[in-house]
N, C-alpha and C. Protein backbone atom coordinates (compact mmCIF):
# COMPACT_ATOMS: atom_id res chain seq x y z
N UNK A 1 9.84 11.39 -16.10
CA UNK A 1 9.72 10.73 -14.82
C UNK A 1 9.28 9.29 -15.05
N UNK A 2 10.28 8.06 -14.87
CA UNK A 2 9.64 7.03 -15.34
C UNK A 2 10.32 6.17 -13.93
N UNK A 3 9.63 6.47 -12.88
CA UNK A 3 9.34 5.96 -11.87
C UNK A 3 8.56 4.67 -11.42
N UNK A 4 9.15 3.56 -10.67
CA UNK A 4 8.45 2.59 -10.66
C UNK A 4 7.62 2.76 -8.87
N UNK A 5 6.35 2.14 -9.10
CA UNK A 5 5.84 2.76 -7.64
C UNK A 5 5.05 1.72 -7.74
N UNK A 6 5.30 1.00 -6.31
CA UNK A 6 4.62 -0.09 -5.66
C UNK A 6 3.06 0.43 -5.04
N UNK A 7 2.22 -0.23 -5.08
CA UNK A 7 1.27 0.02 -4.77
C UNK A 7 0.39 -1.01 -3.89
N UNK A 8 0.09 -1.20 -2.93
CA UNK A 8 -0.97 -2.61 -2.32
C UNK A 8 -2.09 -1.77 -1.64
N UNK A 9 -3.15 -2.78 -2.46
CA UNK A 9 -4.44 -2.11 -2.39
C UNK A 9 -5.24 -3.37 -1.44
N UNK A 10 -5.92 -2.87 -0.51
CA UNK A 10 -6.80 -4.03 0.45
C UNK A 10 -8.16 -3.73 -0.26
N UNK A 11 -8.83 -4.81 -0.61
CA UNK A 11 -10.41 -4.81 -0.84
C UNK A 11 -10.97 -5.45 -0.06
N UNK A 12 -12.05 -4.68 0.27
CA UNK A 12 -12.87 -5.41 1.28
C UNK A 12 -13.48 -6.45 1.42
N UNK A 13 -13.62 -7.33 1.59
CA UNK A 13 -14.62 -8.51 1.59
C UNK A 13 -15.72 -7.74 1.50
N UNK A 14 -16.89 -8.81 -0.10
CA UNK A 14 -18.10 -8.39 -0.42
C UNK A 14 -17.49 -7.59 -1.54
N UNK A 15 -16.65 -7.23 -2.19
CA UNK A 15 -16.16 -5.98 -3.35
C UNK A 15 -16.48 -7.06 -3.90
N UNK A 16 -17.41 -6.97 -5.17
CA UNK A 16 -17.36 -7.88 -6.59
C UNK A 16 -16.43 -7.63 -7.36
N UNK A 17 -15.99 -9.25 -7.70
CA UNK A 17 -15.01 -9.62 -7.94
C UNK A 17 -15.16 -8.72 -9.77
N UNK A 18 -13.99 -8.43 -10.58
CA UNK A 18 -14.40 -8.16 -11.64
C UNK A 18 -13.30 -6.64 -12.20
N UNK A 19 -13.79 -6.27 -13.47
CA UNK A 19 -12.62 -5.19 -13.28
C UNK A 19 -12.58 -3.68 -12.67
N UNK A 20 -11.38 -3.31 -12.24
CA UNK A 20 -11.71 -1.83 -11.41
C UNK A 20 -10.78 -0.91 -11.91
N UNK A 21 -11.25 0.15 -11.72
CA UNK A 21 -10.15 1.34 -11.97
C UNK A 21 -9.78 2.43 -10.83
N UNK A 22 -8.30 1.85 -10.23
CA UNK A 22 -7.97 2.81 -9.36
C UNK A 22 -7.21 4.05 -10.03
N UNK A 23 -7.39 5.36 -9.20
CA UNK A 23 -6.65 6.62 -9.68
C UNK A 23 -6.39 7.20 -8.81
N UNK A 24 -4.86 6.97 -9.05
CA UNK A 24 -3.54 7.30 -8.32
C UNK A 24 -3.49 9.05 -8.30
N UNK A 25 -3.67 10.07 -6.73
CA UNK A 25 -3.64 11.44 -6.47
C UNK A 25 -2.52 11.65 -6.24
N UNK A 26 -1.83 13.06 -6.56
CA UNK A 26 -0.84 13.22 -5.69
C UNK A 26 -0.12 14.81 -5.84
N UNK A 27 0.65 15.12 -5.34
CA UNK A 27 0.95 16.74 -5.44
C UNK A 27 2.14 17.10 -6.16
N UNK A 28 2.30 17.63 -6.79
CA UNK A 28 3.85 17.83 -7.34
C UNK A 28 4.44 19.19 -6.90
N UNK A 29 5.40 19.52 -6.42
CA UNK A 29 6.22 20.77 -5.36
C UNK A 29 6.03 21.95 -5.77
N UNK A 30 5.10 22.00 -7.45
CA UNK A 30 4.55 23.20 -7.58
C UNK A 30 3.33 23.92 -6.67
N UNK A 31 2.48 22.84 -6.63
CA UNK A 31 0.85 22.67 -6.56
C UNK A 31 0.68 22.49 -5.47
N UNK A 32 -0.44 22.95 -4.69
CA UNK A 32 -0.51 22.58 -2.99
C UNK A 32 -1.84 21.15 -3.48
N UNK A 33 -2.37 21.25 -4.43
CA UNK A 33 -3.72 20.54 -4.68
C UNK A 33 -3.18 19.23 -4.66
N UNK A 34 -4.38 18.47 -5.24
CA UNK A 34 -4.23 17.08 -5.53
C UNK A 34 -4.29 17.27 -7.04
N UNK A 35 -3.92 16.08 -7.98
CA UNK A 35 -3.82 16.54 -9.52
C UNK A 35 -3.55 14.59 -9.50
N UNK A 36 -4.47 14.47 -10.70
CA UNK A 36 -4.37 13.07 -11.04
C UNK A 36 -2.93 12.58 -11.73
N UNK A 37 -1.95 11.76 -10.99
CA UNK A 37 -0.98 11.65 -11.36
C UNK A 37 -1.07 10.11 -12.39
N UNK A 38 -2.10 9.06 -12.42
CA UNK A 38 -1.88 8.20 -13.12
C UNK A 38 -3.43 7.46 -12.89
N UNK A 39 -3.70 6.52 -14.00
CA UNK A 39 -4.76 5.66 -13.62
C UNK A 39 -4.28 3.71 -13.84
N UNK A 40 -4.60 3.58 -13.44
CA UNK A 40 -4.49 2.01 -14.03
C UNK A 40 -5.87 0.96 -13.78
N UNK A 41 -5.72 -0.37 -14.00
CA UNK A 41 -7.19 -0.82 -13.72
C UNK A 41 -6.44 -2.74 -12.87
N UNK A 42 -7.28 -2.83 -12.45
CA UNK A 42 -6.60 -4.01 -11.95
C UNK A 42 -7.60 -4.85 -12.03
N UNK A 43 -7.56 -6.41 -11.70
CA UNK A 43 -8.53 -7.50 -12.12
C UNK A 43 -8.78 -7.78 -10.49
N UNK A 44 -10.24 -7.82 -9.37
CA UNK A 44 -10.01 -8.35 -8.51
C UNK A 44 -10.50 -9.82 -8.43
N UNK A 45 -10.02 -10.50 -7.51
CA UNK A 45 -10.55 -11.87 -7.80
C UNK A 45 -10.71 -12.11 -6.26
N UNK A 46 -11.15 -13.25 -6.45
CA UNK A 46 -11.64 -13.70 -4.48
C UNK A 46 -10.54 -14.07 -3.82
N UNK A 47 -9.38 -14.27 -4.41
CA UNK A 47 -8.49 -14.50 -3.58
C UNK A 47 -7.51 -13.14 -3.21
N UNK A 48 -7.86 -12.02 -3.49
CA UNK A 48 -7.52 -10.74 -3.25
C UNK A 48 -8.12 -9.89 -2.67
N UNK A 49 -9.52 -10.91 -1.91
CA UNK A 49 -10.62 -10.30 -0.99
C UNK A 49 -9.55 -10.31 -0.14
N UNK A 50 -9.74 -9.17 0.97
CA UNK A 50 -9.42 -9.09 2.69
C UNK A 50 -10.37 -10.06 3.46
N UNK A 51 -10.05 -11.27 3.91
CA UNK A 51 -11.06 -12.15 5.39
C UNK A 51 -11.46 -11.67 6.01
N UNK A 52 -12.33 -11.47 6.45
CA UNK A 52 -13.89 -10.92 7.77
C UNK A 52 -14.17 -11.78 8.79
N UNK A 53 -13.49 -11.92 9.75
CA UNK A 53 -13.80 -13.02 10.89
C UNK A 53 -15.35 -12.06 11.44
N UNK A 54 -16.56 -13.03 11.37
CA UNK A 54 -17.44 -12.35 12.02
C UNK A 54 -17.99 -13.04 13.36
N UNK A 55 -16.94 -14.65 13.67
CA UNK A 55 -17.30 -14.76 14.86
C UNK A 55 -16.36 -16.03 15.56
N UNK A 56 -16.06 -15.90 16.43
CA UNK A 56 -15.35 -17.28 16.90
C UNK A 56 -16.34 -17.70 18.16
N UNK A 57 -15.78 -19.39 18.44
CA UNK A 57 -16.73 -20.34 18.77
C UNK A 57 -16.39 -19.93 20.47
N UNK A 58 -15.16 -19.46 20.59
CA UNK A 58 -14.49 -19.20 22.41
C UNK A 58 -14.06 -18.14 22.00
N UNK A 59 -14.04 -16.89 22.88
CA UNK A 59 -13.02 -16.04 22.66
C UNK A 59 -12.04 -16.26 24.07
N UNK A 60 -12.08 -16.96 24.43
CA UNK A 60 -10.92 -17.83 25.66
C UNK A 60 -10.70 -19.31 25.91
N UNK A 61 -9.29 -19.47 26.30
CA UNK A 61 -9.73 -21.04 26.04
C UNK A 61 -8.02 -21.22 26.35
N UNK A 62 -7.52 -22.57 27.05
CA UNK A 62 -6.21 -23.25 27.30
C UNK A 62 -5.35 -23.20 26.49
N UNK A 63 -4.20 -23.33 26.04
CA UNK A 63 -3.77 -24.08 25.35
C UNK A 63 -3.91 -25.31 24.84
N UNK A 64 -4.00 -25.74 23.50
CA UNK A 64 -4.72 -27.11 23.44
C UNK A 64 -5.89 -27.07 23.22
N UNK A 65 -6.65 -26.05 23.37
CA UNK A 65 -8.13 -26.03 22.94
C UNK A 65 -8.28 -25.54 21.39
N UNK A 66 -9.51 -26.50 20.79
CA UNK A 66 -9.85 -25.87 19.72
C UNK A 66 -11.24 -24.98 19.55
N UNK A 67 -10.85 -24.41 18.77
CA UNK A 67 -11.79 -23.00 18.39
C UNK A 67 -12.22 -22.90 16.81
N UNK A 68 -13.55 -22.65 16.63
CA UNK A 68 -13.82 -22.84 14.64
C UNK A 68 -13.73 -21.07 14.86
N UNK A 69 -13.47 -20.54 13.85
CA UNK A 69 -13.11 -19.08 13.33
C UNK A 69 -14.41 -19.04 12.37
N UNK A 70 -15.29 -18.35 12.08
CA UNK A 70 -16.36 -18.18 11.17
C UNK A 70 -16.10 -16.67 10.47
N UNK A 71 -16.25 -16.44 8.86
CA UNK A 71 -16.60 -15.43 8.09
C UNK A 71 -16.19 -15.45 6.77
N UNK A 72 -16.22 -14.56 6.30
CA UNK A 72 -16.01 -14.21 4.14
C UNK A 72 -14.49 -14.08 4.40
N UNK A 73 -14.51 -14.90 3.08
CA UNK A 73 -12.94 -14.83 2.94
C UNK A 73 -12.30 -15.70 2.97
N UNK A 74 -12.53 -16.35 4.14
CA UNK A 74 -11.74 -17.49 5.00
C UNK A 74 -11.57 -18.85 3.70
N UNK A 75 -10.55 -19.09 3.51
CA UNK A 75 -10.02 -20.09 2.72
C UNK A 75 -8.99 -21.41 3.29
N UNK A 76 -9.23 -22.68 3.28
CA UNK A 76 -8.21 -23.28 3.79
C UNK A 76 -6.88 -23.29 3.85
N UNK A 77 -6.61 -22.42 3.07
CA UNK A 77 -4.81 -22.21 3.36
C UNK A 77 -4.68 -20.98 3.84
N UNK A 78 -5.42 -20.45 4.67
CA UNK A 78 -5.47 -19.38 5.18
C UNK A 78 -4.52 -19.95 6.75
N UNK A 79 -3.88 -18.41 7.08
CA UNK A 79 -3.11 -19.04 8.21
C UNK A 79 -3.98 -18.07 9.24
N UNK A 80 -4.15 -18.34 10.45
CA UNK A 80 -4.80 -17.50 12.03
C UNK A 80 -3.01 -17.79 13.07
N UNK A 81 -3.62 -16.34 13.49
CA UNK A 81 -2.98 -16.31 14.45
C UNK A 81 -3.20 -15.19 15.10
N UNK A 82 -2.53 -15.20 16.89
CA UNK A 82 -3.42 -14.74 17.96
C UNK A 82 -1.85 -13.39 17.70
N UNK A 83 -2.28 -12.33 17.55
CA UNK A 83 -1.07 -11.52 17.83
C UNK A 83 -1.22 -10.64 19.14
N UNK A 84 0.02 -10.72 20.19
CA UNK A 84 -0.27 -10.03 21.46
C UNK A 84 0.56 -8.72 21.27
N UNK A 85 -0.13 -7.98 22.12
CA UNK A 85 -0.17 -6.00 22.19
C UNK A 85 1.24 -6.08 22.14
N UNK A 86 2.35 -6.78 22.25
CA UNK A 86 3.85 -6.44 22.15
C UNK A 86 3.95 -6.43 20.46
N UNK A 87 3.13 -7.00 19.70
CA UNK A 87 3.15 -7.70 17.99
C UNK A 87 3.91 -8.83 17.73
N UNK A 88 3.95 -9.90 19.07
CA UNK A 88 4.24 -11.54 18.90
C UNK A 88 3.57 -11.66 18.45
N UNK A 89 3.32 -12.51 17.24
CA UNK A 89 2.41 -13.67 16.56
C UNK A 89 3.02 -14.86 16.71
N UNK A 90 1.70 -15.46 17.26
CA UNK A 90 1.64 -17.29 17.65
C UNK A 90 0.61 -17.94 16.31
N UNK A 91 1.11 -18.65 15.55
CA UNK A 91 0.62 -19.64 14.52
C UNK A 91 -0.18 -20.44 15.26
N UNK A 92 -1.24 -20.49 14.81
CA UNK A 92 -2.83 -21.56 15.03
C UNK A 92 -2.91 -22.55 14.55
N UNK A 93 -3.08 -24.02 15.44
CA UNK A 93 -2.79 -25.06 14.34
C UNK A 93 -3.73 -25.20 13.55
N UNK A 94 -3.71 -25.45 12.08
CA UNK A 94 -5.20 -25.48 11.72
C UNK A 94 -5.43 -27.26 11.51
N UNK A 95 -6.65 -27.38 11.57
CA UNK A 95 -7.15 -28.61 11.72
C UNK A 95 -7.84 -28.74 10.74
N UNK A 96 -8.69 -29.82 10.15
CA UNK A 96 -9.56 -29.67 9.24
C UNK A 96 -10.80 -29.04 9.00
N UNK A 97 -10.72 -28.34 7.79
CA UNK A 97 -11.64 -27.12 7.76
C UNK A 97 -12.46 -27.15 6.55
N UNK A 98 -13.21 -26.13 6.49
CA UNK A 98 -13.50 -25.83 4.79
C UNK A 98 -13.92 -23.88 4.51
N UNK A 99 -14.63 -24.09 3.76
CA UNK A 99 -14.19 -22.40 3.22
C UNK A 99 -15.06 -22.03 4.02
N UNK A 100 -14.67 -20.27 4.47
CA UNK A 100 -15.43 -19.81 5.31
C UNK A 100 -15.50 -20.34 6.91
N UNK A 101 -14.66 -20.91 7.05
CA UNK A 101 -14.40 -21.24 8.41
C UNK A 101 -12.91 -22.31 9.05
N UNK A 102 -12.53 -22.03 9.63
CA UNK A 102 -11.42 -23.04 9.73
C UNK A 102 -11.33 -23.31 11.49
N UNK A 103 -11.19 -24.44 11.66
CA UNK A 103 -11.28 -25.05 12.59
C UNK A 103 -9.47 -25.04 13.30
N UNK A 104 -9.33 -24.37 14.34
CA UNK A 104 -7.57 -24.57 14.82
C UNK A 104 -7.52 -24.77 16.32
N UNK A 105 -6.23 -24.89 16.50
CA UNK A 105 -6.03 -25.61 17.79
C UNK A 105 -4.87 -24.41 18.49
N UNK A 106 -5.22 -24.01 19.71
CA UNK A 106 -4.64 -22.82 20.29
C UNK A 106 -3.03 -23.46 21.13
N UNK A 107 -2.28 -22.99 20.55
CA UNK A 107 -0.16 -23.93 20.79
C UNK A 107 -0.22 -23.40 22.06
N UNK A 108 0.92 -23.78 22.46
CA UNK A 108 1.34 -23.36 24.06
C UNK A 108 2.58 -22.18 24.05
N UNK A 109 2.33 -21.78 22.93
CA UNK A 109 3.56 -20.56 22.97
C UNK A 109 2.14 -19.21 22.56
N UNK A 110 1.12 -19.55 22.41
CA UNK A 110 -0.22 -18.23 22.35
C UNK A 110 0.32 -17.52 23.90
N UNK A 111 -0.08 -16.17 23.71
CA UNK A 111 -0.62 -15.19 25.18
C UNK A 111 -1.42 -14.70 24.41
N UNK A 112 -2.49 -14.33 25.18
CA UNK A 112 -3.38 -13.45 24.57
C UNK A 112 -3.41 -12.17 24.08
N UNK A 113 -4.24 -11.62 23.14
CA UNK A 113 -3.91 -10.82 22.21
C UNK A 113 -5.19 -11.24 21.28
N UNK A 114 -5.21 -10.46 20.05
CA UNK A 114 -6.22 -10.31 19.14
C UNK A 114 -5.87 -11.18 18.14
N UNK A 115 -6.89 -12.07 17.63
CA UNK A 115 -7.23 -13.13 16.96
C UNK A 115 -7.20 -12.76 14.83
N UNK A 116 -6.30 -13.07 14.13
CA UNK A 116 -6.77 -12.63 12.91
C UNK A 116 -6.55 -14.03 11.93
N UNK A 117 -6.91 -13.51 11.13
CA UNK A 117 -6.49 -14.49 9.97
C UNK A 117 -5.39 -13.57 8.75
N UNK A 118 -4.82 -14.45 8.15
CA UNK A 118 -3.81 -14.20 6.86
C UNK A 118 -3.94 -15.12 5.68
N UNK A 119 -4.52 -14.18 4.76
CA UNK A 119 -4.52 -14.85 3.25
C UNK A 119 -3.43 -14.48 2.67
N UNK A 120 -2.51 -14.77 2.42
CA UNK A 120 -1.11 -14.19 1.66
C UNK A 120 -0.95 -12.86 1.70
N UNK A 121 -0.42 -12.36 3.17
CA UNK A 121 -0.59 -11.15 3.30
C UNK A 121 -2.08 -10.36 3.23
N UNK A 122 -2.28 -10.56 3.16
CA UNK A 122 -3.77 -9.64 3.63
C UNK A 122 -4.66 -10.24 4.81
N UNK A 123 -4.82 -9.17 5.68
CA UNK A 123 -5.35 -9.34 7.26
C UNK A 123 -6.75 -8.82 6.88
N UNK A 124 -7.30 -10.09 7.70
CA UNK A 124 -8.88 -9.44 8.57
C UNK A 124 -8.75 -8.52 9.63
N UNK A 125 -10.04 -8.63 9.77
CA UNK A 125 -10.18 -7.84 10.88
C UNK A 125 -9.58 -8.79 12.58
N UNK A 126 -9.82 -8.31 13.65
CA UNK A 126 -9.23 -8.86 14.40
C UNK A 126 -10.29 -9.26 15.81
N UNK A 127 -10.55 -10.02 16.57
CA UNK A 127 -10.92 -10.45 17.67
C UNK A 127 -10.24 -10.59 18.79
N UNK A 128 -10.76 -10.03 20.06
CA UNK A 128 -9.62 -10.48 21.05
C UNK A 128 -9.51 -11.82 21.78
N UNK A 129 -9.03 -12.73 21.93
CA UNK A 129 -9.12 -13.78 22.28
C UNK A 129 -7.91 -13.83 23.79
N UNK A 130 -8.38 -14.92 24.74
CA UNK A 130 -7.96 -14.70 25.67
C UNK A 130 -7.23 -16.01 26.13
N UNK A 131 -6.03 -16.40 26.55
CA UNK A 131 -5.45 -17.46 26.80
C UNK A 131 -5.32 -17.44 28.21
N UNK A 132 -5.86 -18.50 28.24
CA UNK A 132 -6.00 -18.79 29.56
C UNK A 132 -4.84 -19.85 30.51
N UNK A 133 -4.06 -19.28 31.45
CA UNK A 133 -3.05 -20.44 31.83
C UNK A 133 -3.76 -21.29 32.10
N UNK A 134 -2.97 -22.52 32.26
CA UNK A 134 -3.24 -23.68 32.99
C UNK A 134 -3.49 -23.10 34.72
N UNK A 135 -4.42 -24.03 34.97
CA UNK A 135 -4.63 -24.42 36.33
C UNK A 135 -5.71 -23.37 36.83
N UNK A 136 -5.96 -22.48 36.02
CA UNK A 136 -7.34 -21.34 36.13
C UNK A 136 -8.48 -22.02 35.54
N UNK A 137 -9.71 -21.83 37.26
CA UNK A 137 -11.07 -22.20 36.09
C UNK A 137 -11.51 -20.78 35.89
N UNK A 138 -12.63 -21.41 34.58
CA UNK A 138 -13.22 -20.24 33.69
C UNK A 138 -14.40 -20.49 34.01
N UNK A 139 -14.82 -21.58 34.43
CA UNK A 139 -16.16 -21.71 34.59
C UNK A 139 -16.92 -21.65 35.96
N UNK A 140 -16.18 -21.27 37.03
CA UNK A 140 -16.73 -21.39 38.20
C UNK A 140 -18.05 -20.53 38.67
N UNK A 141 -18.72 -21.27 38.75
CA UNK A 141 -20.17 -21.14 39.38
C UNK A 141 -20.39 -20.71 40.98
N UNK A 142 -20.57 -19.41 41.51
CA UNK A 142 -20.91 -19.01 42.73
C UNK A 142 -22.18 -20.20 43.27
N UNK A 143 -23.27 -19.69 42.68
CA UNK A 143 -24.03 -20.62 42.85
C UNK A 143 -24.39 -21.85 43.71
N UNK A 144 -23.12 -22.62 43.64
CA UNK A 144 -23.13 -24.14 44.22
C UNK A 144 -22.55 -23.96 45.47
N UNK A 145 -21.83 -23.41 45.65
CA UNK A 145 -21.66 -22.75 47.08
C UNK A 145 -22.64 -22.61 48.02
């Protein structure tokens, strides 16, 4: 059996970086069990961490508004974007940033939907963020009335 088998492994943000040994389970049509079918070891490095958004600056906001994204992971060539419950993804402009946080600007093709980031394929976790049309206030105060 000299089978080639793809494998993509997510590590968590916070996994020290360094070497690991994953071991590959699996059943063969004899066996109802699990039976170690292979081991290998892989090198992780920080750029094979998964991003951790642990907080944004708005979770609503216009089009045109900017928003800083805060958490582990976060690298400047990291791409954000708002993906809505249909699985549109709208690209975030990013603005100038630095590690661990990136500063972007919300396009006029966003609807709202949950907020992530992308390091070359690998997703954070997600936030819901809320787009707000034009011509709605967000801030109105009963109060002054």
């Amino acid at each position: 059996m000299n089978e080639i088998i793809e494998i993509t492994v997510t590590v968590p943000a916070g996994e020290p970086a360094g070497k690991n040994e994953i071991v590959l389970e699996g059943t063969d049509s004899s066996n109802s069990g699990f039976s170690v079918v292979g081991k290998f070891n892989v090198e992780v490095t920080t750029t094979s961490l998964a991003p951790v958004i642990s907080h944004i600056s708005k979770n609503k906001g216009y089009a045109g508004v900017e928003i800083t994204i805060c958490g582990e992971g976060i690298e400047t060539t990291s791409v954000a974007e708002i993906v809505s419950k249909a699985g549109a993804a709208a690209m975030l402009e990013i603005l100038p940033s630095d590690s661990n946080y990136l500063r972007v600007r919300i396009p006029s093709s966003a609807i709202s939907g949950n907020l992530r980031i992308n390091n070359l394929g690998i997703y954070s976790n997600t936030l819901p963020f809320t787009v707000v049309p034009t011509g709605i206030i967000t801030n109105f105060n009963e109060s002054a009335i």
